[in-house]
PDB file of N, CA and C in Angstrom:
ATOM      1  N   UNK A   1     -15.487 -18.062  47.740  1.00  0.00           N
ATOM      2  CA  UNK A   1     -14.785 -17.526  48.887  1.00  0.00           C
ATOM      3  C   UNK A   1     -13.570 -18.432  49.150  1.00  0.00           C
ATOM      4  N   UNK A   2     -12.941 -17.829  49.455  1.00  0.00           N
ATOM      5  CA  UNK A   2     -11.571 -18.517  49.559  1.00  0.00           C
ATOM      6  C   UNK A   2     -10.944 -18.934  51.185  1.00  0.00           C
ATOM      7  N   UNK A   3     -10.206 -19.821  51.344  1.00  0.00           N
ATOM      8  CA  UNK A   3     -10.093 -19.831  52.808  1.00  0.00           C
ATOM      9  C   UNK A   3      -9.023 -18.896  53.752  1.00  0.00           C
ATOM     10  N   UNK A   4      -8.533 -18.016  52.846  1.00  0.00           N
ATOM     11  CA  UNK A   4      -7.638 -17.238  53.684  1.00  0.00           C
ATOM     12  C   UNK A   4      -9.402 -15.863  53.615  1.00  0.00           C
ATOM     13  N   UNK A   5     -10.195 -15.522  52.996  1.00  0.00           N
ATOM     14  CA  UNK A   5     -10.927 -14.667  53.505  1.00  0.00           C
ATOM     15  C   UNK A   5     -12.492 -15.655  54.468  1.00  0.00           C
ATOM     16  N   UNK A   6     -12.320 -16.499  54.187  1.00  0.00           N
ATOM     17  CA  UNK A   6     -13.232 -17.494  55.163  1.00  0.00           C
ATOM     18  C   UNK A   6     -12.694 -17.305  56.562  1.00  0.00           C
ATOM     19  N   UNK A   7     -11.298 -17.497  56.931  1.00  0.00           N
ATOM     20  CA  UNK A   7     -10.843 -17.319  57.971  1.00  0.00           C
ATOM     21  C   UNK A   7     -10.507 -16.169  58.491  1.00  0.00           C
ATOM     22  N   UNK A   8     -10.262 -14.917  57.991  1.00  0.00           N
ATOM     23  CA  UNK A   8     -10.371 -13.872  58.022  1.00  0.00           C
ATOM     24  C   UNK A   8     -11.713 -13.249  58.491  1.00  0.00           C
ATOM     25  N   UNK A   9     -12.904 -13.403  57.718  1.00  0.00           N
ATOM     26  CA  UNK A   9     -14.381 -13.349  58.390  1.00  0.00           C
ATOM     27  C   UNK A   9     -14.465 -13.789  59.910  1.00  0.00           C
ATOM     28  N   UNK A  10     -14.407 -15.031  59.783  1.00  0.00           N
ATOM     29  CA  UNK A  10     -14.883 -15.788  60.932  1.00  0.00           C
ATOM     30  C   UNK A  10     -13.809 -15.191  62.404  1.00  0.00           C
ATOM     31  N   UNK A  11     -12.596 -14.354  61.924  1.00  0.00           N
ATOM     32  CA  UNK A  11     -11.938 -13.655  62.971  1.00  0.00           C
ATOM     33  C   UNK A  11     -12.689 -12.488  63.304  1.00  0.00           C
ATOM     34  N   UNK A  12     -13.463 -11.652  62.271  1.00  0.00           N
ATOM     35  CA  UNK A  12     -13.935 -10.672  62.431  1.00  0.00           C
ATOM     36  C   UNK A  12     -12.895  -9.312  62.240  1.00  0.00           C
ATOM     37  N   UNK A  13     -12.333  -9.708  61.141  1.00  0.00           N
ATOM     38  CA  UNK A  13     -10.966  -8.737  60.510  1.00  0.00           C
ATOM     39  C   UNK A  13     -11.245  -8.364  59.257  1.00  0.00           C
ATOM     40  N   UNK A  14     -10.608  -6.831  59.257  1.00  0.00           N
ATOM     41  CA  UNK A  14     -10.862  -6.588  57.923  1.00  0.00           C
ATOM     42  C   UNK A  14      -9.545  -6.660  57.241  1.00  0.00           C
ATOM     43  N   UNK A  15      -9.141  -6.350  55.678  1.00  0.00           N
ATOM     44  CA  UNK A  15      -8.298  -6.329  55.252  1.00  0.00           C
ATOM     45  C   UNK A  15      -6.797  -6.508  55.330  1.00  0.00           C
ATOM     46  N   UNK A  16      -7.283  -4.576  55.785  1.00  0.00           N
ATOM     47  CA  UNK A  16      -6.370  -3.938  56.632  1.00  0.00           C
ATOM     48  C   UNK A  16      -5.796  -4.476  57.729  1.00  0.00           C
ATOM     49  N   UNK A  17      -6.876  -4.712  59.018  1.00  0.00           N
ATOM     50  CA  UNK A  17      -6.139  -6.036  60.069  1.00  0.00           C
ATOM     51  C   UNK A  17      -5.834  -7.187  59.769  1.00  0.00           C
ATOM     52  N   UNK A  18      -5.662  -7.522  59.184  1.00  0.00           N
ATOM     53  CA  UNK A  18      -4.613  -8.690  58.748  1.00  0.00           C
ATOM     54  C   UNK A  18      -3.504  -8.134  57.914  1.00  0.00           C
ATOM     55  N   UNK A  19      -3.704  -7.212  57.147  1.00  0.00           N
ATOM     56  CA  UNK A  19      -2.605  -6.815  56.556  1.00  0.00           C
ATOM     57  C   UNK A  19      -1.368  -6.162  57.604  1.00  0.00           C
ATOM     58  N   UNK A  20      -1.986  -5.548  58.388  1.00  0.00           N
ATOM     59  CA  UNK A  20      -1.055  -4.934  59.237  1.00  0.00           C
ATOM     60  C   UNK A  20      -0.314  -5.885  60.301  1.00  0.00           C
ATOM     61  N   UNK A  21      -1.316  -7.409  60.051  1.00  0.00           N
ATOM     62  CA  UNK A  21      -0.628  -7.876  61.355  1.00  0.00           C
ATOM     63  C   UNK A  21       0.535  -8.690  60.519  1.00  0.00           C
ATOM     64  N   UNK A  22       0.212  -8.988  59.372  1.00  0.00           N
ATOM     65  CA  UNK A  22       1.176  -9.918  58.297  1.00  0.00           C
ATOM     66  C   UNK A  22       2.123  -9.240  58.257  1.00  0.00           C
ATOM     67  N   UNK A  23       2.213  -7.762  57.932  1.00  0.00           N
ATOM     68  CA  UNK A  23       3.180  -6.883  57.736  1.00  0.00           C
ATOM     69  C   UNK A  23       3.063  -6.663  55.479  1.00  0.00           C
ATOM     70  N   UNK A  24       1.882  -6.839  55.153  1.00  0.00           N
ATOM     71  CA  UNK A  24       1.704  -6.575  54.262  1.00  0.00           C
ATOM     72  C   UNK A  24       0.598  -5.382  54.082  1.00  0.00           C
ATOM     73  N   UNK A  25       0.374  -5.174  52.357  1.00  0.00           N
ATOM     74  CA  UNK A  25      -0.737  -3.794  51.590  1.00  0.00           C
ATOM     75  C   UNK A  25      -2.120  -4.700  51.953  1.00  0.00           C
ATOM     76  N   UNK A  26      -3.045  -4.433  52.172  1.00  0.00           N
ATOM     77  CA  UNK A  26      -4.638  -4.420  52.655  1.00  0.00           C
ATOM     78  C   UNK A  26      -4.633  -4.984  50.806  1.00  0.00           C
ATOM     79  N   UNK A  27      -4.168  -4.202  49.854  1.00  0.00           N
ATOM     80  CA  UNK A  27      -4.538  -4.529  48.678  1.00  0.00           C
ATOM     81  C   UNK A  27      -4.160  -5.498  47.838  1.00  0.00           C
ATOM     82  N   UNK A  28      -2.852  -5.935  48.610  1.00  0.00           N
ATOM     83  CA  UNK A  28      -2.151  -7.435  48.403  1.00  0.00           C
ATOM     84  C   UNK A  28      -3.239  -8.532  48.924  1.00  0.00           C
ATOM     85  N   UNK A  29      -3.913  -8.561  50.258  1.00  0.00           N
ATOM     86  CA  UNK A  29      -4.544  -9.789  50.798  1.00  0.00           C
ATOM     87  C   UNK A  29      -5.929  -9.575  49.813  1.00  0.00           C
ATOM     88  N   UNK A  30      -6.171  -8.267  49.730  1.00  0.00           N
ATOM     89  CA  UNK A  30      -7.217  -8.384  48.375  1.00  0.00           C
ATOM     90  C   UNK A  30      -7.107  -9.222  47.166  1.00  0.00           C
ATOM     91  N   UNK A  31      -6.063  -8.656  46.324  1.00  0.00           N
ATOM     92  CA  UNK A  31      -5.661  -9.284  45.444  1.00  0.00           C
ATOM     93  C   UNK A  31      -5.505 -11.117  45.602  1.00  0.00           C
ATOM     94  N   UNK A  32      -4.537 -11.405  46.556  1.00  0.00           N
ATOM     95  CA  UNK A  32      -4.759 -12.669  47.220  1.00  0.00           C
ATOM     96  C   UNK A  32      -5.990 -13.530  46.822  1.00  0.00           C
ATOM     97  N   UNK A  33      -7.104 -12.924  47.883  1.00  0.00           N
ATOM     98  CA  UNK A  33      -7.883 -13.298  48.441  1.00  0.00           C
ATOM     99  C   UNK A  33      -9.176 -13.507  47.055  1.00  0.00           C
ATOM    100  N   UNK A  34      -8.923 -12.849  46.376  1.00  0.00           N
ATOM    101  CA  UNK A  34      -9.645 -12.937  44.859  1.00  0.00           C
ATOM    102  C   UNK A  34      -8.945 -13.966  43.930  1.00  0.00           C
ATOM    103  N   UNK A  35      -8.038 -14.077  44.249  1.00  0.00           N
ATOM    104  CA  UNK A  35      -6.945 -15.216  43.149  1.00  0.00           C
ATOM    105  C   UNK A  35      -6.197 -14.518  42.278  1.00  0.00           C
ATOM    106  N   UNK A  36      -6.140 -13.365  42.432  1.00  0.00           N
ATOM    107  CA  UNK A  36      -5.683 -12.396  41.191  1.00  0.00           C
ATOM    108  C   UNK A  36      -4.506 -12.536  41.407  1.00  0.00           C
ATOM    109  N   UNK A  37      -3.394 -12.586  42.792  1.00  0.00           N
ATOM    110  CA  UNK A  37      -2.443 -12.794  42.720  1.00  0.00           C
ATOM    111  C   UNK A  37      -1.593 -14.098  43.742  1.00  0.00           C
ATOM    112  N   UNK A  38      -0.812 -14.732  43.040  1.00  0.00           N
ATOM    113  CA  UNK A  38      -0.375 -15.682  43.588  1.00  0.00           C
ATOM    114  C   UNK A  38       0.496 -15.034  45.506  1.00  0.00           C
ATOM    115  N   UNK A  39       0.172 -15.977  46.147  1.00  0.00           N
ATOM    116  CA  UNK A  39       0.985 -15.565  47.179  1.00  0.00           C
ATOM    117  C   UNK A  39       2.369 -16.507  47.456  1.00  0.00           C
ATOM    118  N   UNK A  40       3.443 -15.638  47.999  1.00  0.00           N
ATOM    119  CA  UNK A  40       5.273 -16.388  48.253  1.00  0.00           C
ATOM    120  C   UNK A  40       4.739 -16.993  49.336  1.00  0.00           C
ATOM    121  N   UNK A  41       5.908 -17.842  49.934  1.00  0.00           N
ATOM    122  CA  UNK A  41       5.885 -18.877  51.016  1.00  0.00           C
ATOM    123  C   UNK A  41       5.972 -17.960  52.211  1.00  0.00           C
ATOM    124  N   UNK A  42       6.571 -17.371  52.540  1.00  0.00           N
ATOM    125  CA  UNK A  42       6.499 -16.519  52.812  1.00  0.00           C
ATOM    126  C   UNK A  42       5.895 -15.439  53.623  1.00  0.00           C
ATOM    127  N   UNK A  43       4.698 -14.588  52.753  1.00  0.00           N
ATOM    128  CA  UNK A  43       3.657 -13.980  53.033  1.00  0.00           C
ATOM    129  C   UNK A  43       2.950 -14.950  53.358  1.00  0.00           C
ATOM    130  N   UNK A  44       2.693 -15.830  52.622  1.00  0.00           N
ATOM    131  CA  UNK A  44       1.826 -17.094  52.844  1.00  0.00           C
ATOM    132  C   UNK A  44       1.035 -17.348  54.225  1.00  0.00           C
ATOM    133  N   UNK A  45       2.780 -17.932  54.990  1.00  0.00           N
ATOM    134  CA  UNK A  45       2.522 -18.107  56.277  1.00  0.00           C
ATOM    135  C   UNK A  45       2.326 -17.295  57.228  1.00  0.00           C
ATOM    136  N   UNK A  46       2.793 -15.792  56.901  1.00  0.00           N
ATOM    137  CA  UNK A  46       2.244 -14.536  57.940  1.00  0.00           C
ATOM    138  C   UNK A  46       0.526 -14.414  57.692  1.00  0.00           C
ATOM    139  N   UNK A  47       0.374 -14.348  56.412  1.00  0.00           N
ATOM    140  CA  UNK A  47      -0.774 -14.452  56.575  1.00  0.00           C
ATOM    141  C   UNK A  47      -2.068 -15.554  57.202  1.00  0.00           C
ATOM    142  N   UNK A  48      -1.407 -16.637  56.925  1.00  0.00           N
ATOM    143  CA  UNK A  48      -2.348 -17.993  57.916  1.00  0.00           C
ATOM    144  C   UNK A  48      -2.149 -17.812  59.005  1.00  0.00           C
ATOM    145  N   UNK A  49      -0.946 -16.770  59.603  1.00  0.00           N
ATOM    146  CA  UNK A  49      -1.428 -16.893  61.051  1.00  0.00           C
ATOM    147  C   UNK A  49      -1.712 -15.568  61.572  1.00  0.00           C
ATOM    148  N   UNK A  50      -1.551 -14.859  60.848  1.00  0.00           N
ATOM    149  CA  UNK A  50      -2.442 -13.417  60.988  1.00  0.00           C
ATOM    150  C   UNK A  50      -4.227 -13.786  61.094  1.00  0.00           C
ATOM    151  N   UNK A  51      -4.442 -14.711  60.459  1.00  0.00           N
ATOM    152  CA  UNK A  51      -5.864 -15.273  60.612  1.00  0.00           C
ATOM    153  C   UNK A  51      -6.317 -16.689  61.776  1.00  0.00           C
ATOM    154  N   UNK A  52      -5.242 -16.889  61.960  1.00  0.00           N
ATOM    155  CA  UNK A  52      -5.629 -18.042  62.679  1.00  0.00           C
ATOM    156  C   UNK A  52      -5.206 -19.434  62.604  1.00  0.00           C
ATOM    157  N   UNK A  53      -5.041 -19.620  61.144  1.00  0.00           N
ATOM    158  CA  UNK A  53      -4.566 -20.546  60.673  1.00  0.00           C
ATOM    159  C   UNK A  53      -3.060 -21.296  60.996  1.00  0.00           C
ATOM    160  N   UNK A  54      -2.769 -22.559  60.672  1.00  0.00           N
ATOM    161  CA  UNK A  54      -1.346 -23.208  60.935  1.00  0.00           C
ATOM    162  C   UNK A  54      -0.567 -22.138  59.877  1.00  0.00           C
ATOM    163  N   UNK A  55       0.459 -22.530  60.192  1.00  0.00           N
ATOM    164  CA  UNK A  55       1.452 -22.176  59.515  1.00  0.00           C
ATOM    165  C   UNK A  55       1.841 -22.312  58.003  1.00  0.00           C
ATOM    166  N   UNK A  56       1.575 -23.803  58.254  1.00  0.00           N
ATOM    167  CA  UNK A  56       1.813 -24.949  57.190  1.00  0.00           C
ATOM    168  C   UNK A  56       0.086 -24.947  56.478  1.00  0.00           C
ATOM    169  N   UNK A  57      -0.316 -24.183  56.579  1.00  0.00           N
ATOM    170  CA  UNK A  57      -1.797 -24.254  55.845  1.00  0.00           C
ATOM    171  C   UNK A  57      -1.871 -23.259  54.677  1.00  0.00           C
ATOM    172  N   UNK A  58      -0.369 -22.730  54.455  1.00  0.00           N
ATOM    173  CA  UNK A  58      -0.516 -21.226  53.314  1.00  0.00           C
ATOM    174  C   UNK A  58      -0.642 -21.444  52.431  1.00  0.00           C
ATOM    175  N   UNK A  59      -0.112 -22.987  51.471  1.00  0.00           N
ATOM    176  CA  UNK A  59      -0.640 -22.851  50.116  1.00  0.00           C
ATOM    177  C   UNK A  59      -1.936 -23.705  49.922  1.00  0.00           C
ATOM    178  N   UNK A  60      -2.517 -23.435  50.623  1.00  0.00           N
ATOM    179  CA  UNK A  60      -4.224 -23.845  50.354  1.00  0.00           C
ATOM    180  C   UNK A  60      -5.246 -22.372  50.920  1.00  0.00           C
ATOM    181  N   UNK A  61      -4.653 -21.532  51.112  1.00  0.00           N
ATOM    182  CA  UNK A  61      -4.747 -20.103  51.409  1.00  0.00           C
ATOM    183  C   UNK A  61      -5.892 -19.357  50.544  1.00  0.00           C
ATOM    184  N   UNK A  62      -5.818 -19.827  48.875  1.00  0.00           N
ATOM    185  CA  UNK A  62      -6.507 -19.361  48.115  1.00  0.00           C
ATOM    186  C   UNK A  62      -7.446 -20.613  47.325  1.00  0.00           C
ATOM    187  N   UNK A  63      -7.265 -21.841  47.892  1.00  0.00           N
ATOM    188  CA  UNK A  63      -8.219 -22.778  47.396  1.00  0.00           C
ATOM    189  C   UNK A  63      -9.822 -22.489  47.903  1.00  0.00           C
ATOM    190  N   UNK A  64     -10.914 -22.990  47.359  1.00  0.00           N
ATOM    191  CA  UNK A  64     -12.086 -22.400  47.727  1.00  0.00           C
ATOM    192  C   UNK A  64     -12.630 -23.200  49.394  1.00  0.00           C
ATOM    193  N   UNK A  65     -13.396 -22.173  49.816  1.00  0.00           N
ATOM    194  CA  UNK A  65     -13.326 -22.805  51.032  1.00  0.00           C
ATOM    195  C   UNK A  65     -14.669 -24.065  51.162  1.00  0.00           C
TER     196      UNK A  65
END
């Protein structure tokens, strides 16, 4: 498990809500969230704080939690 879907859980969000709040595809934070695809600086940080997370916490996003 990875810590962008560790933190994602523990919000009680699915995919989709985070995707929508990042302003990204549900199938991107999938992809993500499996390691299949690298994430930009970018998305990165919409996404750490679409979950909760700092800002500055995005490229450890897909390290294991």
């Amino acid at each position: 498990m990875t810590k962008l879907e560790l933190a994602r859980r523990r919000k009680g969000m699915t995919l989709r809500q985070v995707a929508s709040v990042a302003g990204c595809s549900h199938a991107l934070v999938g992809f993500i969230e499996r390691g299949q695809r690298p994430t930009t600086k970018t998305t990165g940080r919409k996404l750490a704080k679409a979950v909760g997370l700092k800002a500055t916490e995005w490229e450890t996003l897909q390290n294991p939690a």
